[in-house]
N, C-alpha and C. Protein backbone atom coordinates (compact mmCIF):
# COMPACT_ATOMS: atom_id res chain seq x y z
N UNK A 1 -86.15 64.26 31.88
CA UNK A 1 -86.49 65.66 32.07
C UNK A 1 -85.35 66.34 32.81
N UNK A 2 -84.56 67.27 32.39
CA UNK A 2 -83.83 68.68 33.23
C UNK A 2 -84.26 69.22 33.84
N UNK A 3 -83.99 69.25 35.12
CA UNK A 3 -84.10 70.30 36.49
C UNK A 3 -84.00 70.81 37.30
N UNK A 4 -83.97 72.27 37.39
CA UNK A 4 -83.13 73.20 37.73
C UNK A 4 -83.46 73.42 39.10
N UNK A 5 -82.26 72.87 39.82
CA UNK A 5 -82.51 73.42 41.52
C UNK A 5 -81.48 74.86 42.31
N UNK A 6 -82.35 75.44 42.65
CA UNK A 6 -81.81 77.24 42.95
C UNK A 6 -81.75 76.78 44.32
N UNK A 7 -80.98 78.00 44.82
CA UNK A 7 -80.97 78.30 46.09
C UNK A 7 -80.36 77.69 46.87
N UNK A 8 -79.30 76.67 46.56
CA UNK A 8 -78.12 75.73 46.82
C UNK A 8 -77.54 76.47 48.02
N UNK A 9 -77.13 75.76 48.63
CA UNK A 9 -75.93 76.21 50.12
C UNK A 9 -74.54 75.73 49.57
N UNK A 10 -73.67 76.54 49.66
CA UNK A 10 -72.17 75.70 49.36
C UNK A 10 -71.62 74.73 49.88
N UNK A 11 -72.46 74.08 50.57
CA UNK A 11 -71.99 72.71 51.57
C UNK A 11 -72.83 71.29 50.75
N UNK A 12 -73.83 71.77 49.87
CA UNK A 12 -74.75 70.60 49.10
C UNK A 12 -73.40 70.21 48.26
N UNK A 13 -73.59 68.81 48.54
CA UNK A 13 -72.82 68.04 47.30
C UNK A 13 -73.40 66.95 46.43
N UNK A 14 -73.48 66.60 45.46
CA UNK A 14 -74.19 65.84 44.22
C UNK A 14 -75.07 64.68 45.38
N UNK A 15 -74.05 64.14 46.20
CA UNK A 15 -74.62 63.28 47.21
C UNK A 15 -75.89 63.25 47.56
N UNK A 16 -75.67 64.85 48.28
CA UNK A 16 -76.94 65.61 48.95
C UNK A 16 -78.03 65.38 47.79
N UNK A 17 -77.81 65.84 46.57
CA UNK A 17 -78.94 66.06 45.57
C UNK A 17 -79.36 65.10 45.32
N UNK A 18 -78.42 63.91 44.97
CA UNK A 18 -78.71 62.24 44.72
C UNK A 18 -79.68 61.80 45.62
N UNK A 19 -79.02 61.58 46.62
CA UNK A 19 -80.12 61.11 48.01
C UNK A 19 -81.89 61.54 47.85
N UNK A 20 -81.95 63.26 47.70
CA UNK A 20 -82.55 63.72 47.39
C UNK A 20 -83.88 63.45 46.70
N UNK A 21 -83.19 63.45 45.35
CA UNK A 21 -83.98 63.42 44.26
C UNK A 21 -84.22 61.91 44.07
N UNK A 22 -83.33 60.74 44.14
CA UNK A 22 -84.20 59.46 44.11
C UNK A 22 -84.74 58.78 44.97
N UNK A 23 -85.38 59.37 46.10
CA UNK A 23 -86.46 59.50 46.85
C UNK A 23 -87.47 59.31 45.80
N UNK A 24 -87.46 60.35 44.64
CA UNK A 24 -88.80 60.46 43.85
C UNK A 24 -88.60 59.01 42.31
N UNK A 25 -87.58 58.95 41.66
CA UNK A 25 -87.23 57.86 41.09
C UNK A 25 -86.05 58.09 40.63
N UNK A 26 -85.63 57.05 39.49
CA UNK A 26 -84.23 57.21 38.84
C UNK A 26 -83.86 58.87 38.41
N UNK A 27 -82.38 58.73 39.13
CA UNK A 27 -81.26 60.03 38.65
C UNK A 27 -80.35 59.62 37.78
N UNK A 28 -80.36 60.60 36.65
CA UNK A 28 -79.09 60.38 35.32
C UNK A 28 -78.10 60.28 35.85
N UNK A 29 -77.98 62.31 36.08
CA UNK A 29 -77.41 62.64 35.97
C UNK A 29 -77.36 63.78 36.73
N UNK A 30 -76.28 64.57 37.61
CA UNK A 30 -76.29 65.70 38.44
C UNK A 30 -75.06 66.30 38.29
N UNK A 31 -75.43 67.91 37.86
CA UNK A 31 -74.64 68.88 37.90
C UNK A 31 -74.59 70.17 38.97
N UNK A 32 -73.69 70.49 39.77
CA UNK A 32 -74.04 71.84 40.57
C UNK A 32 -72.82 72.35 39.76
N UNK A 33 -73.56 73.22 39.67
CA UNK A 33 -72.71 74.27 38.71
C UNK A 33 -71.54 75.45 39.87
N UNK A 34 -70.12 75.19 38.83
CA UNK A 34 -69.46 76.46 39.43
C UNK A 34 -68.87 77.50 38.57
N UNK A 35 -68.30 78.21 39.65
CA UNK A 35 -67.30 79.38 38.78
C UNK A 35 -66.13 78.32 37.97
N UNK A 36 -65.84 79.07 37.32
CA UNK A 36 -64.87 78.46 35.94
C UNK A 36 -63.51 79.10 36.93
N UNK A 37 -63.64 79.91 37.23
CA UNK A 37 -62.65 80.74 38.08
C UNK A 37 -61.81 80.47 39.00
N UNK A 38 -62.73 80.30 39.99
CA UNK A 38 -62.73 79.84 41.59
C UNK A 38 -62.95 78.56 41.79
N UNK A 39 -63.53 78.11 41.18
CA UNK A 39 -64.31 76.66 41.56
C UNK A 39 -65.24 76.43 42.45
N UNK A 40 -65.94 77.61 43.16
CA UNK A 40 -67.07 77.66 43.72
C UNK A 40 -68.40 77.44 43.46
N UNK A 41 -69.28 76.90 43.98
CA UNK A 41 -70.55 76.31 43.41
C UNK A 41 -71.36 77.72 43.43
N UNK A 42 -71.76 77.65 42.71
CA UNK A 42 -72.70 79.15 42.16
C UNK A 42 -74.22 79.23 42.66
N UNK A 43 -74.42 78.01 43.26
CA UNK A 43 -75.77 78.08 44.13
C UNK A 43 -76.53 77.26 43.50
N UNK A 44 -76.56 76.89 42.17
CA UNK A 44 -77.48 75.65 41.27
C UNK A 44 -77.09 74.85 40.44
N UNK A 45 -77.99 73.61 40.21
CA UNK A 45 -77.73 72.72 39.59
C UNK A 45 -78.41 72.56 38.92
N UNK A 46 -78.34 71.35 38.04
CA UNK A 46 -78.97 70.72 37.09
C UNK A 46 -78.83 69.01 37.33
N UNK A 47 -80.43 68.64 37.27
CA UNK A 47 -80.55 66.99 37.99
C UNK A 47 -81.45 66.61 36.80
N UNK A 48 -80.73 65.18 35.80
CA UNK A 48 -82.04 64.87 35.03
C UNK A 48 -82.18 63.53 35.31
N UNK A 49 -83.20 63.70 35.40
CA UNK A 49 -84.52 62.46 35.36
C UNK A 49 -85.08 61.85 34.50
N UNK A 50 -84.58 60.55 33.32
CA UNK A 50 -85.56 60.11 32.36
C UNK A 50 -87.07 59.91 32.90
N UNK A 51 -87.81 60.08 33.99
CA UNK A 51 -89.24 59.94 33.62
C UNK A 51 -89.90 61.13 33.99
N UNK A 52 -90.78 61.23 33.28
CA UNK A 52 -90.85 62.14 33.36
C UNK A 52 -92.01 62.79 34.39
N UNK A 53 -92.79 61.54 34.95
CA UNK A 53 -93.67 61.59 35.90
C UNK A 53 -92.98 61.78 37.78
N UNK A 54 -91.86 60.99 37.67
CA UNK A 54 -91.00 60.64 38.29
C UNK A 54 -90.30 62.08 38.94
N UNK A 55 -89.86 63.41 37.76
CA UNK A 55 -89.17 64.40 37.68
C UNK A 55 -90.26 65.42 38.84
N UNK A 56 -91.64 64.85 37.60
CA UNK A 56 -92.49 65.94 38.25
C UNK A 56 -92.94 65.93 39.81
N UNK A 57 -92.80 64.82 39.92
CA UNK A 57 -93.19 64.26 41.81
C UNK A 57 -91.84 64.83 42.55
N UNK A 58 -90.87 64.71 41.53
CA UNK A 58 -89.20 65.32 42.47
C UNK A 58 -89.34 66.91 42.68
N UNK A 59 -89.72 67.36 41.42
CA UNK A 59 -90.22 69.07 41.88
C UNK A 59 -91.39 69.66 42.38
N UNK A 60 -92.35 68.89 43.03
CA UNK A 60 -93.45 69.06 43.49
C UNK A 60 -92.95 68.57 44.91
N UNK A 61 -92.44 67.71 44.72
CA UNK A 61 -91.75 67.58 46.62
C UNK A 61 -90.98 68.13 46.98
N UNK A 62 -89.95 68.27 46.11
CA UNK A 62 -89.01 69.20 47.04
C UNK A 62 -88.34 70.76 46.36
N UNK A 63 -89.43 71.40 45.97
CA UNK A 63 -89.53 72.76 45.98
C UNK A 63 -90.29 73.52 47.49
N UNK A 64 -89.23 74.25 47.74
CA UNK A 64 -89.08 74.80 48.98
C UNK A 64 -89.36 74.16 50.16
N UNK A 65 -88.56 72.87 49.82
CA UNK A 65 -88.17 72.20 51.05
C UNK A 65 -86.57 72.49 51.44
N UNK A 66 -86.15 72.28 52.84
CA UNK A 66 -85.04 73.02 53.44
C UNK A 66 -83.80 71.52 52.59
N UNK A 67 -82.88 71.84 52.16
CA UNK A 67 -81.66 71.42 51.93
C UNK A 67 -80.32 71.89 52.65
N UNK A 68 -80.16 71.96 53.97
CA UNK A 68 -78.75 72.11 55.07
C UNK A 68 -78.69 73.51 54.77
N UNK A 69 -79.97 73.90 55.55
CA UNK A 69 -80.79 75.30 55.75
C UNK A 69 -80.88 76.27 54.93
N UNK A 70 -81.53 75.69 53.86
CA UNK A 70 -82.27 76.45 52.54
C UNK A 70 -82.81 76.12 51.82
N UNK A 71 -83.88 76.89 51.35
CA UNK A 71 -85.47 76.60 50.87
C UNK A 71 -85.11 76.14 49.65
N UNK A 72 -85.25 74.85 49.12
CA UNK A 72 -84.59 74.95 47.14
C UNK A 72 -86.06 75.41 46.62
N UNK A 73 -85.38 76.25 45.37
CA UNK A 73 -86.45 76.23 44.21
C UNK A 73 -85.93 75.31 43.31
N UNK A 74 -86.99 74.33 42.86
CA UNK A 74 -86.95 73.09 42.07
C UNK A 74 -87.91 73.43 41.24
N UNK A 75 -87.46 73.88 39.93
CA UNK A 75 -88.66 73.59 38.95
C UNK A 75 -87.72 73.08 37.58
N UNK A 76 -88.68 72.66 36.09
CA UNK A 76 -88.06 72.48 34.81
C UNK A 76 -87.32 73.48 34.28
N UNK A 77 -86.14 73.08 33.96
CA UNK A 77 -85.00 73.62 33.28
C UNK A 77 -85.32 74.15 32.46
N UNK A 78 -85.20 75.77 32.05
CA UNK A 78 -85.71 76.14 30.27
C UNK A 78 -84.53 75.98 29.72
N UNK A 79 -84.59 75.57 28.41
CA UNK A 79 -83.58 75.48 27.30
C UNK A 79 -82.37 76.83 27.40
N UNK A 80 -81.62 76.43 26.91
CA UNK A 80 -80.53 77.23 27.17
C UNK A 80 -80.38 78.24 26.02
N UNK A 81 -80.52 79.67 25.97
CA UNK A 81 -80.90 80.65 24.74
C UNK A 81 -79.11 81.50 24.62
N UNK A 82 -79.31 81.55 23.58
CA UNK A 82 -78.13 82.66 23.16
C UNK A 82 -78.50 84.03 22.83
N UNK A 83 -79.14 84.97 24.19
CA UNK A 83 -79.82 85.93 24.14
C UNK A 83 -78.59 87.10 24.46
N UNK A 84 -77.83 86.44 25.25
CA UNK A 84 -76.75 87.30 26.15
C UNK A 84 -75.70 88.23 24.78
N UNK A 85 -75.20 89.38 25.25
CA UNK A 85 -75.56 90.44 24.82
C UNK A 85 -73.27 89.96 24.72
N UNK A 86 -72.94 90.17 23.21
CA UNK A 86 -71.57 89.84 23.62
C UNK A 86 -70.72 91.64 23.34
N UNK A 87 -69.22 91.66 23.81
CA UNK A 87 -68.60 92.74 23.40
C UNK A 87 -68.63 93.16 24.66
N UNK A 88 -68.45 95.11 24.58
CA UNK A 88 -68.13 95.95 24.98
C UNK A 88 -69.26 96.66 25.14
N UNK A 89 -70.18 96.09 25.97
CA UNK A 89 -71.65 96.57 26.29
C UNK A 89 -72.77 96.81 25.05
N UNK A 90 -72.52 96.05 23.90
CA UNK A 90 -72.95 96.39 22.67
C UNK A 90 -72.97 97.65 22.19
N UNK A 91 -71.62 98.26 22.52
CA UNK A 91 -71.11 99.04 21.59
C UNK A 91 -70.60 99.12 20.37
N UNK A 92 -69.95 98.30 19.88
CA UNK A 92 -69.74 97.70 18.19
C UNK A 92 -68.68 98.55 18.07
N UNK A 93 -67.31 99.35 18.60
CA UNK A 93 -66.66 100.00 18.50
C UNK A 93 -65.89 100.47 19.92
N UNK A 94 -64.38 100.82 19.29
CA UNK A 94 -63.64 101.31 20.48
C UNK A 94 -63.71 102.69 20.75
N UNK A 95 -63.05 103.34 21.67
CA UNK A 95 -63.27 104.48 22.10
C UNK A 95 -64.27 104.80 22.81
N UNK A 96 -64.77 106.44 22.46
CA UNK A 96 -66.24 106.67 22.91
C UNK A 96 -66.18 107.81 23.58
N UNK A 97 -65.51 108.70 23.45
CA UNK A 97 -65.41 110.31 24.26
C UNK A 97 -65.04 110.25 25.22
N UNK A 98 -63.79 110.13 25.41
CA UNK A 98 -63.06 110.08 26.80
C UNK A 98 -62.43 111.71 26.87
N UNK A 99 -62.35 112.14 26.02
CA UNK A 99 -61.89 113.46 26.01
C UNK A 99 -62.96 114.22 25.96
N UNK A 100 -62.47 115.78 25.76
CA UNK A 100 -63.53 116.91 26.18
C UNK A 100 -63.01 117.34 24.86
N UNK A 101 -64.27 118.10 24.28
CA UNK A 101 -63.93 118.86 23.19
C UNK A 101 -63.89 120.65 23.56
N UNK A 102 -63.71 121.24 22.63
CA UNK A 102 -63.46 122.47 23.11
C UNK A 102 -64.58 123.48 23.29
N UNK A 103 -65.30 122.97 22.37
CA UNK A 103 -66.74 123.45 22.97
C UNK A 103 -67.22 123.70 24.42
N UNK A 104 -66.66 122.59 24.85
CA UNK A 104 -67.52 121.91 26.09
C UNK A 104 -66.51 123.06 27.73
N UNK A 105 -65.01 123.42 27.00
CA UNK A 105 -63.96 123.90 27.48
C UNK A 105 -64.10 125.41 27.49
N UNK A 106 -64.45 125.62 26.79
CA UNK A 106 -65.13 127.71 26.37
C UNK A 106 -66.56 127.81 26.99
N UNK A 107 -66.51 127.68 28.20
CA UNK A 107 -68.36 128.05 28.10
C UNK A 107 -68.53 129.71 28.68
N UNK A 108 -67.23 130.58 28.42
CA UNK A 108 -67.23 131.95 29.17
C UNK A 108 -67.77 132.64 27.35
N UNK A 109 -68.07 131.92 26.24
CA UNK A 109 -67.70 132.84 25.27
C UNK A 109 -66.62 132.99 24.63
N UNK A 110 -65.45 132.33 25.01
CA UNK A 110 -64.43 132.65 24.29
C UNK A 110 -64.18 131.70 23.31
N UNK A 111 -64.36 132.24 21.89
CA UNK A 111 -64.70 130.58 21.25
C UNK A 111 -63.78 131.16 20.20
């Protein structure tokens, strides 16, 4: 089972989560996710657990318990969607009225 722990401190390291989470049973696998950028941890991870009874006792214990002073939210990972919106704000085109037309330039009447 995948699951998603929020609310990370930038000082948690896989360690921290390891220790953690097999308290409750076997860990795969652990990801804290960062910037692609910076290389800063972005505040969450991803911890999977083949059992799946095992997962559920890991997010029932330690959802909003303190991790090096902060509450994690621990619940199941939702699938990962390709909802996100790509481009130029879904505009579908360049430009877009950066100029003034003359209409907008005559408003005494003088047209």
């Amino acid at each position: 089972m995948n699951i998603y722990v929020g609310n990370l401190s930038r000082e948690v390291t896989e360690d921290d989560l390891k220790q953690a989470f097999e308290a409750f049973g076997k860990v795969d696998t652990i990801a804290i996710i960062k910037d692609k950028i910076s290389g800063e941890p972005k505040g969450f991870a991803f911890i999977e657990m083949p059992e799946a009874a095992e997962a559920q006792a890991a997010m029932t214990g330690l959802n909003g318990k303190d991790l090096k002073s902060r509450a994690l939210t621990v619940n199941e990972a939702k699938p990962k969607t390709d909802n996100r919106k790509s481009g130029g704000g879904g505009r579908g085109g360049f430009g877009g009225g950066g100029g003034r037309d003359n209409r907008s330039r005559d408003r005494g009447g003088n047209r």
